[in-house]
C-alpha atoms as a PDB file:
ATOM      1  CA  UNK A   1     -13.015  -8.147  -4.234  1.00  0.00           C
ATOM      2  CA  UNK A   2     -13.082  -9.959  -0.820  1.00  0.00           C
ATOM      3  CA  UNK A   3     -14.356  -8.759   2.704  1.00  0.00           C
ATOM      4  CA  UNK A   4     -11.224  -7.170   3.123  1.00  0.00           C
ATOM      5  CA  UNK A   5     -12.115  -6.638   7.273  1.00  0.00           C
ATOM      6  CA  UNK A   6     -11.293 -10.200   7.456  1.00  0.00           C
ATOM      7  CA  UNK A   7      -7.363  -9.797   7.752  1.00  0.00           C
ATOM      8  CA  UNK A   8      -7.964  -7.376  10.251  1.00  0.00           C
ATOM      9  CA  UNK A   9     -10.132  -7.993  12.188  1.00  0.00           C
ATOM     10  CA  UNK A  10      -8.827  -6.154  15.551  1.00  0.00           C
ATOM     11  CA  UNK A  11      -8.777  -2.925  13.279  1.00  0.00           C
ATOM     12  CA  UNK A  12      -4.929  -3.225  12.884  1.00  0.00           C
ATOM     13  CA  UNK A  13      -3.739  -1.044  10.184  1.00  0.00           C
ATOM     14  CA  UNK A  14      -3.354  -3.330   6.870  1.00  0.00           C
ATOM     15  CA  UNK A  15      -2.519  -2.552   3.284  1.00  0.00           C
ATOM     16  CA  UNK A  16      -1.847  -5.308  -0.081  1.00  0.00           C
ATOM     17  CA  UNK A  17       0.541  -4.246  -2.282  1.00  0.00           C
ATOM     18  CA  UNK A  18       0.827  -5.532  -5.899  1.00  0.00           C
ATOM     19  CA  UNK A  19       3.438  -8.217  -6.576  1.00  0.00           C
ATOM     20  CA  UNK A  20       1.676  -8.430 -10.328  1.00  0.00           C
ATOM     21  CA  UNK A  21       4.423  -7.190 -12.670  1.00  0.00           C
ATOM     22  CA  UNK A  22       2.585  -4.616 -14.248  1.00  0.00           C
ATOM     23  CA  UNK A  23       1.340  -3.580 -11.023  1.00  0.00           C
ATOM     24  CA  UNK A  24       4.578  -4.130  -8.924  1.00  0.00           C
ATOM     25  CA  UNK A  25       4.064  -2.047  -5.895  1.00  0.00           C
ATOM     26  CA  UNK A  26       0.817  -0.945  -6.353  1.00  0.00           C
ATOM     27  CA  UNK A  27      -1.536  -0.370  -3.253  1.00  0.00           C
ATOM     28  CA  UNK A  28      -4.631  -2.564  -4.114  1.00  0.00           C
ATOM     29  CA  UNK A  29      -6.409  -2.855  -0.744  1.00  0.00           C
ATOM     30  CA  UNK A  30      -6.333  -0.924   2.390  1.00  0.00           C
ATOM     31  CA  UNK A  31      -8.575  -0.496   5.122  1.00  0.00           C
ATOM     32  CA  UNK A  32      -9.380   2.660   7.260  1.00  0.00           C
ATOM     33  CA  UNK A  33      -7.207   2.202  10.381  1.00  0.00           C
ATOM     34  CA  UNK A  34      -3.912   2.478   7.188  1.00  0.00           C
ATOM     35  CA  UNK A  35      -5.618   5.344   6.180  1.00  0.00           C
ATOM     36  CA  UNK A  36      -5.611   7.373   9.527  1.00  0.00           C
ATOM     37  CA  UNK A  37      -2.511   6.097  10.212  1.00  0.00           C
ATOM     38  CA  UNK A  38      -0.910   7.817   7.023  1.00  0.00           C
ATOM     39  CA  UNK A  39      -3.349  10.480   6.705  1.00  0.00           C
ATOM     40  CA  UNK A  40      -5.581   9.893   4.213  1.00  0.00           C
ATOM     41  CA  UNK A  41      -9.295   9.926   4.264  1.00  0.00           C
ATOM     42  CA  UNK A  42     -10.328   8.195   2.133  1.00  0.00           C
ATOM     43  CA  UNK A  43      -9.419   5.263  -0.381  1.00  0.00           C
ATOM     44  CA  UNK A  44      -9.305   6.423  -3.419  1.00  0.00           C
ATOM     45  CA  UNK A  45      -6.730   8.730  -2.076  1.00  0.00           C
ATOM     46  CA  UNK A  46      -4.042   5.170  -1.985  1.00  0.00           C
ATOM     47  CA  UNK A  47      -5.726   2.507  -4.303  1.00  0.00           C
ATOM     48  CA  UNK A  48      -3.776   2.295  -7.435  1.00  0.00           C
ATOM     49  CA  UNK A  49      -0.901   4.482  -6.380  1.00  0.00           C
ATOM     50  CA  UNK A  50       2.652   3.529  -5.950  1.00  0.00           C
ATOM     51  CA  UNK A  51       3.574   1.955  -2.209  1.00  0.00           C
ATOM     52  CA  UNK A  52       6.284   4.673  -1.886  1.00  0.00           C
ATOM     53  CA  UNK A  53       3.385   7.500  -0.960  1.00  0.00           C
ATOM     54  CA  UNK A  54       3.357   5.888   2.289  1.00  0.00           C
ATOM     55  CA  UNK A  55       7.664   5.842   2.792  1.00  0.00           C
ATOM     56  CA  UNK A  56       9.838   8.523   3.887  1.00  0.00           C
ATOM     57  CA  UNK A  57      11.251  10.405   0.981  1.00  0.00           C
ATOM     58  CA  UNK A  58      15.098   8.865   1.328  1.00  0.00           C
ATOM     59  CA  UNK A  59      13.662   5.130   1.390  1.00  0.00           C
ATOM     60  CA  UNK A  60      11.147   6.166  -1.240  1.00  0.00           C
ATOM     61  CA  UNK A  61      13.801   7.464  -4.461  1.00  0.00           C
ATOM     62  CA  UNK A  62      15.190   4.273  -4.117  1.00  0.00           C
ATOM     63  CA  UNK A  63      12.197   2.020  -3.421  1.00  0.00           C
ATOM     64  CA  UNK A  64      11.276   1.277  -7.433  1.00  0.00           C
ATOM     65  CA  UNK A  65      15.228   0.084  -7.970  1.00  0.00           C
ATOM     66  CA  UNK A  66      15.473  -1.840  -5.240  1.00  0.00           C
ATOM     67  CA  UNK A  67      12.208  -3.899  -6.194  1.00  0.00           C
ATOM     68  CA  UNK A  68      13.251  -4.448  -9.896  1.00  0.00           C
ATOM     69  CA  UNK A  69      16.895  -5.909  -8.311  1.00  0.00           C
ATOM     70  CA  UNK A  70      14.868  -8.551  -6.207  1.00  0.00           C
ATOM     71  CA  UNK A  71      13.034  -9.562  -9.146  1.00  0.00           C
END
């Protein structure tokens, strides 16, 4: 992977989310600032998981549906 620290430099919060079909709306980089932010600790905590660990519950049930209608 890529120096990640590069898109944020200023230590602004920043997460990459699959657009990959068989990874659609997977977390696939994140640096620590996201992290505290959401209340993780540490990576391997968000890596690999589904985008909708970091949404409110009510936007969350309906996150996966939504995606697979914009497709």
């Amino acid at each position: 992977m890529e120096d990640f620290s590069a898109y944020a430099p200023d230590g602004s919060p920043c997460v990459f989310i699959s657009g990959e079909s068989e990874r659609l709306g997977h977390i696939t980089q994140c640096n620590m600032s996201m992290l505290k932010v959401f209340g993780f600790s540490r990576k391997d905590e968000v890596i690999g998981k589904d985008v909708e660990i970091l949404m409110p519950r009510v936007y969350a049930k309906q996150h996966r549906k939504f995606l697979e209608a914009a497709l």
